[in-house]
PDB file of N, CA and C in Angstrom:
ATOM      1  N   UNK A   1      20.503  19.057  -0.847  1.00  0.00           N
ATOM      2  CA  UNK A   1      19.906  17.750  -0.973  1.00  0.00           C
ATOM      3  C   UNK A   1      18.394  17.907  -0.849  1.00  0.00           C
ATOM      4  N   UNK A   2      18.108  17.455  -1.710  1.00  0.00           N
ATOM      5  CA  UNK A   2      16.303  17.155  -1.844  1.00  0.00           C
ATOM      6  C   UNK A   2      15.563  15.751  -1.276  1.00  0.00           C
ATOM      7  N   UNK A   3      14.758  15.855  -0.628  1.00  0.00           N
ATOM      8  CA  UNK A   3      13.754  14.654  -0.109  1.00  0.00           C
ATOM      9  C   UNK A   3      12.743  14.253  -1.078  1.00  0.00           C
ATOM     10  N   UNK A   4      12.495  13.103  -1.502  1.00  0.00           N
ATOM     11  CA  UNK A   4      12.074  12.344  -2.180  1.00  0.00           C
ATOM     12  C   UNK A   4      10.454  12.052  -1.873  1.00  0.00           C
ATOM     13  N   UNK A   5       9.813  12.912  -2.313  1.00  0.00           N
ATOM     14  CA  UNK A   5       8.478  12.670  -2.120  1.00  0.00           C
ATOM     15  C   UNK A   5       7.861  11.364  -2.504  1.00  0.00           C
ATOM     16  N   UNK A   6       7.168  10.480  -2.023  1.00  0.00           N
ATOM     17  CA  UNK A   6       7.105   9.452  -2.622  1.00  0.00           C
ATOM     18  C   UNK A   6       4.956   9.617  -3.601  1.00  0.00           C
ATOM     19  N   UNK A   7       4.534   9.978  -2.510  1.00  0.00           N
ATOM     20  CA  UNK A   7       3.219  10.540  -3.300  1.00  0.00           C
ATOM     21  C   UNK A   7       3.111  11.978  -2.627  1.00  0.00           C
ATOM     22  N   UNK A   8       2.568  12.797  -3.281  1.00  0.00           N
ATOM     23  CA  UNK A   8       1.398  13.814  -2.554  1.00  0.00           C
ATOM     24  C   UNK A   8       1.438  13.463  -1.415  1.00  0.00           C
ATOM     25  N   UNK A   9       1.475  14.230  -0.376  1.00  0.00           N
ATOM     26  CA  UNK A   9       0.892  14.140   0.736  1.00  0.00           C
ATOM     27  C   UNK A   9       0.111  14.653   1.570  1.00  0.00           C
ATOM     28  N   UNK A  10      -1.377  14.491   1.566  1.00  0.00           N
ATOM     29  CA  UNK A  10      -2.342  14.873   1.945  1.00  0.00           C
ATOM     30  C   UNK A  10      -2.501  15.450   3.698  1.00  0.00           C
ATOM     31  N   UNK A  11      -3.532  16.412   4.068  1.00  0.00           N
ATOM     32  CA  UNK A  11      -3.784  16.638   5.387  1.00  0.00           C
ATOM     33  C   UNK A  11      -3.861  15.217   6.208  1.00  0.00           C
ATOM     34  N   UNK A  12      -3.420  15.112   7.381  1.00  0.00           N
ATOM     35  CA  UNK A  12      -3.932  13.770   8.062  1.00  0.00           C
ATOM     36  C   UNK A  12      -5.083  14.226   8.615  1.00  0.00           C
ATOM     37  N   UNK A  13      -6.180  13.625   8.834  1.00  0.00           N
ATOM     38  CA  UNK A  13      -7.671  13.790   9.714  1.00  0.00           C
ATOM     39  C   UNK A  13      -7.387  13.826  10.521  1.00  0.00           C
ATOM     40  N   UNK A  14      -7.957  15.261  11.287  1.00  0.00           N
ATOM     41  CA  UNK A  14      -8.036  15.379  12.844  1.00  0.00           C
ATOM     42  C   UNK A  14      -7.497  14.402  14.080  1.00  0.00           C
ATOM     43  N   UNK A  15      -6.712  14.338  14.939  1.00  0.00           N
ATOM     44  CA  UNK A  15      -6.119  12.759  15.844  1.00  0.00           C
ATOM     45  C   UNK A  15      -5.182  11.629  14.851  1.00  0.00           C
ATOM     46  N   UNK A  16      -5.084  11.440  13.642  1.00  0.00           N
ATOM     47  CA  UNK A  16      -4.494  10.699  12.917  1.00  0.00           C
ATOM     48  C   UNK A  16      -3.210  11.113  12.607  1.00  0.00           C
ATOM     49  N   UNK A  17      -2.596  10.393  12.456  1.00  0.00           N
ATOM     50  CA  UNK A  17      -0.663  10.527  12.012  1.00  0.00           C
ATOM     51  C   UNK A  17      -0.989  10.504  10.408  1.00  0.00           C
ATOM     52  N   UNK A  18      -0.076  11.399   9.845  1.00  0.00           N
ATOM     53  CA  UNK A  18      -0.054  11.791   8.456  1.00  0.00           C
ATOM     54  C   UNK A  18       0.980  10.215   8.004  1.00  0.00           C
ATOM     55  N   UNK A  19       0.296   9.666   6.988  1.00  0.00           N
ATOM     56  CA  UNK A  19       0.549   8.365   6.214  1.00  0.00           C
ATOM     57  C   UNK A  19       1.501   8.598   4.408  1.00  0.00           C
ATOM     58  N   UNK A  20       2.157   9.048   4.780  1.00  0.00           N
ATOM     59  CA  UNK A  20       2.997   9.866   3.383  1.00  0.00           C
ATOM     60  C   UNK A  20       3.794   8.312   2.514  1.00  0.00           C
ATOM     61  N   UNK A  21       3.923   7.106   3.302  1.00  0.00           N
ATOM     62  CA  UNK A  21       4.822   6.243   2.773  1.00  0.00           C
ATOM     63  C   UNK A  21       3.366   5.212   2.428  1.00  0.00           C
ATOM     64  N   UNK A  22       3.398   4.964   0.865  1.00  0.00           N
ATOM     65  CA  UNK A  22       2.216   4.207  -0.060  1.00  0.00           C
ATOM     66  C   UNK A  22       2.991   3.245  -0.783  1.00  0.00           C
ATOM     67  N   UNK A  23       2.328   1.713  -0.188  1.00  0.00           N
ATOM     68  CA  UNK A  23       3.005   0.587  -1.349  1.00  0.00           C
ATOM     69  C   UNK A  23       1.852  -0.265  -0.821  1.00  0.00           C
ATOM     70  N   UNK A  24       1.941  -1.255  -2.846  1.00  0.00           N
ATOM     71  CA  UNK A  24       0.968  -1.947  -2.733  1.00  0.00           C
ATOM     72  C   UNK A  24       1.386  -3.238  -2.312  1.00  0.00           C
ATOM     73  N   UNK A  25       0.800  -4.541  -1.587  1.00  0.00           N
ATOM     74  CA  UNK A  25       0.929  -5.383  -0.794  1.00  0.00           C
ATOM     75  C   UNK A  25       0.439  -6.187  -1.769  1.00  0.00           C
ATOM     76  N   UNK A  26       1.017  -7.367  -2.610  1.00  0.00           N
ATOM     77  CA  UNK A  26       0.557  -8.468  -3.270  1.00  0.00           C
ATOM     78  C   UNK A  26       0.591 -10.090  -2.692  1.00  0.00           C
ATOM     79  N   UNK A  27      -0.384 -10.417  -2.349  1.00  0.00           N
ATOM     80  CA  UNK A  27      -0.587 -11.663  -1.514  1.00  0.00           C
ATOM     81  C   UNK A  27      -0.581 -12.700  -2.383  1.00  0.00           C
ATOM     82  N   UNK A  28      -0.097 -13.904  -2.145  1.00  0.00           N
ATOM     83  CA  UNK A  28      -0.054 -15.189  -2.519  1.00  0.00           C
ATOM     84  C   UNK A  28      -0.784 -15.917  -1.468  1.00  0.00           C
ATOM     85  N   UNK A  29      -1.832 -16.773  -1.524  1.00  0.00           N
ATOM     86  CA  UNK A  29      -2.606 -17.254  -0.122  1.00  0.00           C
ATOM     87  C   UNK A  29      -1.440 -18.375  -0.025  1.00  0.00           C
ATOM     88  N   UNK A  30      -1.497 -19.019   1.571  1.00  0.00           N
ATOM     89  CA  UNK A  30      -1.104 -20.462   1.862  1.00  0.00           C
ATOM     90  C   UNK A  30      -2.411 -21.317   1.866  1.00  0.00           C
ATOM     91  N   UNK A  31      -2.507 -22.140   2.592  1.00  0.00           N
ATOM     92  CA  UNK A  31      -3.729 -23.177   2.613  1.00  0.00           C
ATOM     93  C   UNK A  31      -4.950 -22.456   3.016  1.00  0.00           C
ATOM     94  N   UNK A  32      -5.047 -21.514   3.991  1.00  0.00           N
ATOM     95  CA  UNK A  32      -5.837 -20.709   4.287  1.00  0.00           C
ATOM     96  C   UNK A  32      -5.879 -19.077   3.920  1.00  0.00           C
ATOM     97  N   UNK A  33      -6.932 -19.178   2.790  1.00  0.00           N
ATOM     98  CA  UNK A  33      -7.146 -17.195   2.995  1.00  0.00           C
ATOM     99  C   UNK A  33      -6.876 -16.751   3.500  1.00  0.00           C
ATOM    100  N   UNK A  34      -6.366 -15.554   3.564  1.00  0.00           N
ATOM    101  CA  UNK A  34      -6.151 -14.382   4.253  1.00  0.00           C
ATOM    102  C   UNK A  34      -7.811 -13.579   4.770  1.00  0.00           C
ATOM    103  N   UNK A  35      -7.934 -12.885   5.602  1.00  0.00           N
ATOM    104  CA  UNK A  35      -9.180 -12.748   5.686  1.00  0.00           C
ATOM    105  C   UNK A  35      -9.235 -11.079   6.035  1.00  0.00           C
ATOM    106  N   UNK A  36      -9.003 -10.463   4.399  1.00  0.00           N
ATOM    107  CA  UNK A  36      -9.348  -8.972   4.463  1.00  0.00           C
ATOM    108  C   UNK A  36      -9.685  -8.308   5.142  1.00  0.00           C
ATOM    109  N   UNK A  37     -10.814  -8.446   5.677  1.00  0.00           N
ATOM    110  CA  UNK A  37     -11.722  -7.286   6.605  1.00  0.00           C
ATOM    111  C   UNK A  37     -10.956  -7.583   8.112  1.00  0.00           C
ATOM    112  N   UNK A  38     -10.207  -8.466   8.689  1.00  0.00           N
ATOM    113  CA  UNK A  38      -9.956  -8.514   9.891  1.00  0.00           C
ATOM    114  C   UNK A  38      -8.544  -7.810   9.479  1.00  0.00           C
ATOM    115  N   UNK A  39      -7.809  -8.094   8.577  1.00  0.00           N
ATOM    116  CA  UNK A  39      -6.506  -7.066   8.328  1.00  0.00           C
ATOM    117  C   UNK A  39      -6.936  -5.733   8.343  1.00  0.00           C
ATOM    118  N   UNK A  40      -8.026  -5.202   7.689  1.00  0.00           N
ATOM    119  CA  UNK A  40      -8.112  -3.873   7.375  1.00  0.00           C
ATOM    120  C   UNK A  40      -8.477  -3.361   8.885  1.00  0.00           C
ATOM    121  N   UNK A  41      -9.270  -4.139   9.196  1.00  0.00           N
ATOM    122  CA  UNK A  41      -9.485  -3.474  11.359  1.00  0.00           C
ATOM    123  C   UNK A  41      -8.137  -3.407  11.909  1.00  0.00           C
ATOM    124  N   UNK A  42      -7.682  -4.591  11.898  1.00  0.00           N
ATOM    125  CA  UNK A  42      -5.959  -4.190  12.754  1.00  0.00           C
ATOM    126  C   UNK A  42      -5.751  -3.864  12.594  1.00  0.00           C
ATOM    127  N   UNK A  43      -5.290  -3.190  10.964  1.00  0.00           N
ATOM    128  CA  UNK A  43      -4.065  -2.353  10.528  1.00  0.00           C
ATOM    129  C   UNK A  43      -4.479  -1.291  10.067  1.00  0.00           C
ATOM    130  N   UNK A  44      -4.933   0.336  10.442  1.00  0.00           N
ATOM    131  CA  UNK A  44      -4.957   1.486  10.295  1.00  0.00           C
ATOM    132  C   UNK A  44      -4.194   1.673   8.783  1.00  0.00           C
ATOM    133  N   UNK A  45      -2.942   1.097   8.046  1.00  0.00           N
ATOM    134  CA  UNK A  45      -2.448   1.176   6.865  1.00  0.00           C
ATOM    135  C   UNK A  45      -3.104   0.826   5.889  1.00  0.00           C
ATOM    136  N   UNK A  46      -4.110  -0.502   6.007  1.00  0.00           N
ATOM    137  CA  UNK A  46      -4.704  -0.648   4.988  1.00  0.00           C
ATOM    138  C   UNK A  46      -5.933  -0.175   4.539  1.00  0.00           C
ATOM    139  N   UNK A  47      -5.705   0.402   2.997  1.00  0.00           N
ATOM    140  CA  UNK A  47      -6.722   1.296   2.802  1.00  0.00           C
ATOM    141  C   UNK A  47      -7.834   0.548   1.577  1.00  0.00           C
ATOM    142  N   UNK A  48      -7.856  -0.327   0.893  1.00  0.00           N
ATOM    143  CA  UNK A  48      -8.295  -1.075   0.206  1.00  0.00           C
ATOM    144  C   UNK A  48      -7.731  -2.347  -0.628  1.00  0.00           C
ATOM    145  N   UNK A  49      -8.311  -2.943  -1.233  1.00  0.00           N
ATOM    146  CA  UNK A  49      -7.623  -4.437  -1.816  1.00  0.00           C
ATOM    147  C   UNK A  49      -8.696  -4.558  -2.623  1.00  0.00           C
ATOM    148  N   UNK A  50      -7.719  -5.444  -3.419  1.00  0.00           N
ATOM    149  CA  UNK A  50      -8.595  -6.068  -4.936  1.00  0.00           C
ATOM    150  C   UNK A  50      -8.094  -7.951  -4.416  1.00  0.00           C
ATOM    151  N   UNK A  51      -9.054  -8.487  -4.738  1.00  0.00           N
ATOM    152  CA  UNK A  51      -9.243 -10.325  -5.188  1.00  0.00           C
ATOM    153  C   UNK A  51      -8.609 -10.430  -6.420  1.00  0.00           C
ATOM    154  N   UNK A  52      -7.801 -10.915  -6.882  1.00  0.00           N
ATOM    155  CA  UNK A  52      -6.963 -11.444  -8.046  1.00  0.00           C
ATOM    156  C   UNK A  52      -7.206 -12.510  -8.254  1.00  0.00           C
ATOM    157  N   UNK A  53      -7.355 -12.910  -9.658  1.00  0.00           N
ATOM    158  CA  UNK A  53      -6.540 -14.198 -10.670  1.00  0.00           C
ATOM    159  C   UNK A  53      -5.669 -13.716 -10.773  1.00  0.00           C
ATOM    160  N   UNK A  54      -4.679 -15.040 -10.919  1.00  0.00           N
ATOM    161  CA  UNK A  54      -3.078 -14.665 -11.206  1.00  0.00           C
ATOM    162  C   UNK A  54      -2.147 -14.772 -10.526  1.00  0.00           C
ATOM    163  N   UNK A  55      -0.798 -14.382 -10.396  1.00  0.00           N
ATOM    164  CA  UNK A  55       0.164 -14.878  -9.993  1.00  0.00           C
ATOM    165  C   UNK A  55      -0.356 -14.749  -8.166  1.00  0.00           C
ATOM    166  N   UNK A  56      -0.772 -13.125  -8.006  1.00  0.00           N
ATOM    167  CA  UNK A  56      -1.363 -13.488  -6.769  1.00  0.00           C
ATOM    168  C   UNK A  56      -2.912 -12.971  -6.792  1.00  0.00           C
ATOM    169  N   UNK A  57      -3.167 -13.458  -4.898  1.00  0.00           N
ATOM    170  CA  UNK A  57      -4.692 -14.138  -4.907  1.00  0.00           C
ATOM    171  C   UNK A  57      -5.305 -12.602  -4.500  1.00  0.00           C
ATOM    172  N   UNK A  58      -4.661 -11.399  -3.841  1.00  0.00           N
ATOM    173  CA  UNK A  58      -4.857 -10.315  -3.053  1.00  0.00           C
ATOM    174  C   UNK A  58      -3.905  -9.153  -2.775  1.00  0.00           C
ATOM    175  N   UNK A  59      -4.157  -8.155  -3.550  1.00  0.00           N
ATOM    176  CA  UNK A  59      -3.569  -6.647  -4.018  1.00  0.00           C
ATOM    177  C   UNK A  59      -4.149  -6.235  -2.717  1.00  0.00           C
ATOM    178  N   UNK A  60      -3.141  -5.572  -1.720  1.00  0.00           N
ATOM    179  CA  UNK A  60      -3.821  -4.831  -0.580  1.00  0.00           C
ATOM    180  C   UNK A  60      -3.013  -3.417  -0.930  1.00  0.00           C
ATOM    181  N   UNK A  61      -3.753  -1.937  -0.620  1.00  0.00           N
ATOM    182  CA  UNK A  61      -3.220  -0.864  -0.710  1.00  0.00           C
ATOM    183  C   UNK A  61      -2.651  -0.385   0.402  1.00  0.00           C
ATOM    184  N   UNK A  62      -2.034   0.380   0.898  1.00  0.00           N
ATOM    185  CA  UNK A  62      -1.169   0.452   2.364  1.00  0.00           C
ATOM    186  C   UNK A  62      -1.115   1.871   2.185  1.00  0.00           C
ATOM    187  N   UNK A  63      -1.132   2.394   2.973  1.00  0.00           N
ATOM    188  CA  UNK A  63      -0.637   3.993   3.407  1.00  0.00           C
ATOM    189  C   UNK A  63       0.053   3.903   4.621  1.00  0.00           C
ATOM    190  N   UNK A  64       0.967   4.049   4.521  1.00  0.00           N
ATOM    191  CA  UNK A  64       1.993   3.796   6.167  1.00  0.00           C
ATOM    192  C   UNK A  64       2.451   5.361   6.495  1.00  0.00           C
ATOM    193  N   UNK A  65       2.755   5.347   8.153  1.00  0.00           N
ATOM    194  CA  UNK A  65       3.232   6.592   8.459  1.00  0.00           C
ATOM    195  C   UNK A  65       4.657   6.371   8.240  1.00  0.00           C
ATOM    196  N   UNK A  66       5.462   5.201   7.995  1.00  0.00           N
ATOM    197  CA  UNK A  66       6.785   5.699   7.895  1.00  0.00           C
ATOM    198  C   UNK A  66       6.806   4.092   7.705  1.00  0.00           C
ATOM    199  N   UNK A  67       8.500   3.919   7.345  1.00  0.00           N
ATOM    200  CA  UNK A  67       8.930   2.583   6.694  1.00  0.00           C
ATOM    201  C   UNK A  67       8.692   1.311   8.017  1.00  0.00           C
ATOM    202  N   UNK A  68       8.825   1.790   9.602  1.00  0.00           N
ATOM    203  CA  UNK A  68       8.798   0.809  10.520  1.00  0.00           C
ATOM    204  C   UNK A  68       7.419   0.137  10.122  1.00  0.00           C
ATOM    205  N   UNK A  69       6.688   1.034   9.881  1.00  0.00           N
ATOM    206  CA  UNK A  69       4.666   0.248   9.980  1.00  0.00           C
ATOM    207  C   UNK A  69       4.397  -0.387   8.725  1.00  0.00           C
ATOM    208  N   UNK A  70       5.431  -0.097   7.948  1.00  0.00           N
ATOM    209  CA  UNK A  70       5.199  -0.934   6.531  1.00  0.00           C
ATOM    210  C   UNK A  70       6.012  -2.109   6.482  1.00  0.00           C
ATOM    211  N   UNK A  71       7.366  -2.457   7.581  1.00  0.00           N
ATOM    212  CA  UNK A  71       7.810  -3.799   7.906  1.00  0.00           C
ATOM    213  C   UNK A  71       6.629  -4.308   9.039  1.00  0.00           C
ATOM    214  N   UNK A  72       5.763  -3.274  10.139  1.00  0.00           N
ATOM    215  CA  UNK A  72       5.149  -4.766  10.891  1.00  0.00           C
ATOM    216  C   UNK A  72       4.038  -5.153   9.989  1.00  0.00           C
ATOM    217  N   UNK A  73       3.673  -4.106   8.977  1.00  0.00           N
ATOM    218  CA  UNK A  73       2.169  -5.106   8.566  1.00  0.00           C
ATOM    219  C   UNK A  73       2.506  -5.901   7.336  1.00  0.00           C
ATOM    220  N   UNK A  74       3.962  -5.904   6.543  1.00  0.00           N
ATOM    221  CA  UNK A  74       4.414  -6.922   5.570  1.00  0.00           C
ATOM    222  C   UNK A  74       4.826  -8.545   6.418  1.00  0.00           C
ATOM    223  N   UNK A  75       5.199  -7.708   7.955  1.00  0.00           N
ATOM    224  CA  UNK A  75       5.574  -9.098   8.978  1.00  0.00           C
ATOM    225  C   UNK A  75       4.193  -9.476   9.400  1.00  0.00           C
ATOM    226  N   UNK A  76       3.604  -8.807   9.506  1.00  0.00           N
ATOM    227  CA  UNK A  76       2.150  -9.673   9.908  1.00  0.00           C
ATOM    228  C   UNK A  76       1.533 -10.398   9.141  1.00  0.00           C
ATOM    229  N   UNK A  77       1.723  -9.972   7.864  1.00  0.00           N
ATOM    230  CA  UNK A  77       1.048 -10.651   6.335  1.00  0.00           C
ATOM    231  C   UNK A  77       1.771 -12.368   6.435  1.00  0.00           C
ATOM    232  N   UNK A  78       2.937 -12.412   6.224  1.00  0.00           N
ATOM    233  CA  UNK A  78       3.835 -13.212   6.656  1.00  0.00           C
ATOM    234  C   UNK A  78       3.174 -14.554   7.734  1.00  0.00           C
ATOM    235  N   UNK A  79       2.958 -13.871   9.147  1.00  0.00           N
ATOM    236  CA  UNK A  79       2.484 -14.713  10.272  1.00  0.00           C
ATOM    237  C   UNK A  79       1.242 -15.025   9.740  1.00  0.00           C
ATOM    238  N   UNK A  80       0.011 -14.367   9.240  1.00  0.00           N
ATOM    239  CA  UNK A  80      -0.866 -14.577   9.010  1.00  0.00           C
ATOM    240  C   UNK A  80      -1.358 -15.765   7.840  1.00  0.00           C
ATOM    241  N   UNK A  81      -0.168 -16.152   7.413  1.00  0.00           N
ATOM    242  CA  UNK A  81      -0.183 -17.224   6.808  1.00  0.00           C
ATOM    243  C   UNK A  81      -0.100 -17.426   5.125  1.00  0.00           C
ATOM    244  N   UNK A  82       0.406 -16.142   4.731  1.00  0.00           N
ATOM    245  CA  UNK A  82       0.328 -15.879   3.259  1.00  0.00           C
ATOM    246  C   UNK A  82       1.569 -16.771   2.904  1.00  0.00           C
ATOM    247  N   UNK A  83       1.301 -17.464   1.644  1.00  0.00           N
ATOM    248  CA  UNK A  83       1.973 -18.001   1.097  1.00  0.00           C
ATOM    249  C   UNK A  83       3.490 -16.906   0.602  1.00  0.00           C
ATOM    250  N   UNK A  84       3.022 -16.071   0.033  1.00  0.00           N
ATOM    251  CA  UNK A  84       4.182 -15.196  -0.344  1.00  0.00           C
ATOM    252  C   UNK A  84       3.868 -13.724  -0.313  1.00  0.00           C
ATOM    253  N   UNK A  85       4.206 -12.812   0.547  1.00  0.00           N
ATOM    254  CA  UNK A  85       3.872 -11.457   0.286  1.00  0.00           C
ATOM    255  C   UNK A  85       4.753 -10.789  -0.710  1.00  0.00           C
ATOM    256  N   UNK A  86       4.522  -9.720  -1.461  1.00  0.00           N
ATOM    257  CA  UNK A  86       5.393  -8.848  -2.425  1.00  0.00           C
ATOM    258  C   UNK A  86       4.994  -7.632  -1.855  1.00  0.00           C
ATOM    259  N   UNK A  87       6.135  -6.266  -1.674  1.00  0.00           N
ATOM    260  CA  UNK A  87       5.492  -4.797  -1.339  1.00  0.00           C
ATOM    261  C   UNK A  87       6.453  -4.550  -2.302  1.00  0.00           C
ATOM    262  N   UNK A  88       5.756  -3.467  -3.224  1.00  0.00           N
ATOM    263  CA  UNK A  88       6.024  -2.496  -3.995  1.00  0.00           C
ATOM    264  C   UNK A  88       5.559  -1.411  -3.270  1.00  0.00           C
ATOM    265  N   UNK A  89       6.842  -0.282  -3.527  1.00  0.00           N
ATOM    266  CA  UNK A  89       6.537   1.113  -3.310  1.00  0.00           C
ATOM    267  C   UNK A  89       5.941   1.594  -4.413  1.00  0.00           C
ATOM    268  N   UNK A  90       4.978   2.903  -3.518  1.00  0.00           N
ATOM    269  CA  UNK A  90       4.529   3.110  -4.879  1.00  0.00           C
ATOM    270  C   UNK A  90       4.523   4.881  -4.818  1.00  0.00           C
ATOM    271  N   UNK A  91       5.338   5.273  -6.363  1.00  0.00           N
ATOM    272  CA  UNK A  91       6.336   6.315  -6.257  1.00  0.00           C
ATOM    273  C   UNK A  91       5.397   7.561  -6.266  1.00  0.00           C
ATOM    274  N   UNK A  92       4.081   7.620  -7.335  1.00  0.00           N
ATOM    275  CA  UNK A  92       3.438   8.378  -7.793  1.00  0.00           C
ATOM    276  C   UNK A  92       2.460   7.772  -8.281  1.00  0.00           C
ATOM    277  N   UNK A  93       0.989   8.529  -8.035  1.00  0.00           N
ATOM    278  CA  UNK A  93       0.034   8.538  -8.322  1.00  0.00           C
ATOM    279  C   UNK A  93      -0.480   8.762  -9.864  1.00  0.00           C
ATOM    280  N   UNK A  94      -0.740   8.114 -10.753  1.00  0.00           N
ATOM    281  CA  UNK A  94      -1.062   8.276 -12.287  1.00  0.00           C
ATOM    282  C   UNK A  94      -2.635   9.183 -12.198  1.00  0.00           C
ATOM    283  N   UNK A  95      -3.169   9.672 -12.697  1.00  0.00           N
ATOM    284  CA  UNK A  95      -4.534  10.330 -12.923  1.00  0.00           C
ATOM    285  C   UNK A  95      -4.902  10.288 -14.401  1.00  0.00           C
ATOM    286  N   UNK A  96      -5.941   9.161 -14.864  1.00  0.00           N
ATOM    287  CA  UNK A  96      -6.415   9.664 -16.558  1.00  0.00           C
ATOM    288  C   UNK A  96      -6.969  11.429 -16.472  1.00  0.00           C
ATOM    289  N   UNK A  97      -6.503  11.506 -18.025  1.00  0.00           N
ATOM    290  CA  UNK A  97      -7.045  12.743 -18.055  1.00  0.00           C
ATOM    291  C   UNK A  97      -5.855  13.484 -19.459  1.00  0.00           C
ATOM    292  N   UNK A  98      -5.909  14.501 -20.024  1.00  0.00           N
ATOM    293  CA  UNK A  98      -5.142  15.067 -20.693  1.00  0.00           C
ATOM    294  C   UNK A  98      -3.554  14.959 -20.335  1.00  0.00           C
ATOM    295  N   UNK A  99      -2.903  14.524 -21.154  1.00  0.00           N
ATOM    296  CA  UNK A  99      -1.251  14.871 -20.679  1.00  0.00           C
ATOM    297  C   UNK A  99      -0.782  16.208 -20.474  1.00  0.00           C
ATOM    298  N   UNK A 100      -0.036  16.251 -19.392  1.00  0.00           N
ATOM    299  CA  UNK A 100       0.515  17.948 -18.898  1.00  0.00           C
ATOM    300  C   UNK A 100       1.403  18.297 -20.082  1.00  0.00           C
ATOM    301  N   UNK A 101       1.293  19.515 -20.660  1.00  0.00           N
ATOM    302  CA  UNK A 101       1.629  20.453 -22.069  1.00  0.00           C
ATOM    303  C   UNK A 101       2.687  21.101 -21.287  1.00  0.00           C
ATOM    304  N   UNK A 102       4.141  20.412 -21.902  1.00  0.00           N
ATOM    305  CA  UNK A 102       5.178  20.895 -21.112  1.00  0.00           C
ATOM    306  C   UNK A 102       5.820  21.963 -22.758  1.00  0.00           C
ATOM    307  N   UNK A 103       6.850  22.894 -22.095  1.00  0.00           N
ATOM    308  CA  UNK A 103       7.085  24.448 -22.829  1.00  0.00           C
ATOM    309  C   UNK A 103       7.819  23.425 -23.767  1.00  0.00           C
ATOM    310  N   UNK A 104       8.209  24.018 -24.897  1.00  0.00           N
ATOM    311  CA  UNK A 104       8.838  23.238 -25.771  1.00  0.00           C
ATOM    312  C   UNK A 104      10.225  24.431 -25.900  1.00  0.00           C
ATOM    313  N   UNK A 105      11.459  23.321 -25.676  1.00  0.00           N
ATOM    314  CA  UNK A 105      12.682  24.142 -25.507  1.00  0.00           C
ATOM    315  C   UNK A 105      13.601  24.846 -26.757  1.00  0.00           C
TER     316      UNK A 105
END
């Protein structure tokens, strides 16, 4: 049986827990914004976000050390007043650039 890499998984920095489990966090606001920069201080997982038009208002990126820290900060999103959170896992990393030249059988 094989384990399921979900991305690359990079060195963790010196004192830090290695973050191998990556999904993106799609926010729907409620009456009140969400307020980015105070999520990204609490939560060590979040590693950047985009502002949206569209279905939702805030794409947050997550790097979690394991599936428990990716239910408290989807449950915190939740308390914090988001209208609707969505987490997608996210399986693999895309890179532009030349397509890999696989042997031809």
């Amino acid at each position: 049986m094989t384990a399921l890499h979900l991305v690359p998984v990079g060195a963790a920095r010196p004192g830090e827990a290695a973050r191998p489990l990556h999904a993106l966090a799609r926010i729907s606001f409620g009456p009140v914004p969400l307020d980015f920069h105070r999520l990204a201080a609490e939560f060590p997982a979040v590693h950047s976000g985009l502002a949206l038009a569209g279905d939702a208002d805030l794409e947050v990126r997550l790097a979690c050390t394991g599936p428990a820290e990716l239910r408290a900060v989807a449950a915190a999103l939740q308390r914090s007043g988001a209208a609707r959170v969505r987490i997608e896992l996210v399986l693999r990393s895309l890179d532009p650039g030349p397509p890999p030249i696989r042997p031809v059988s």
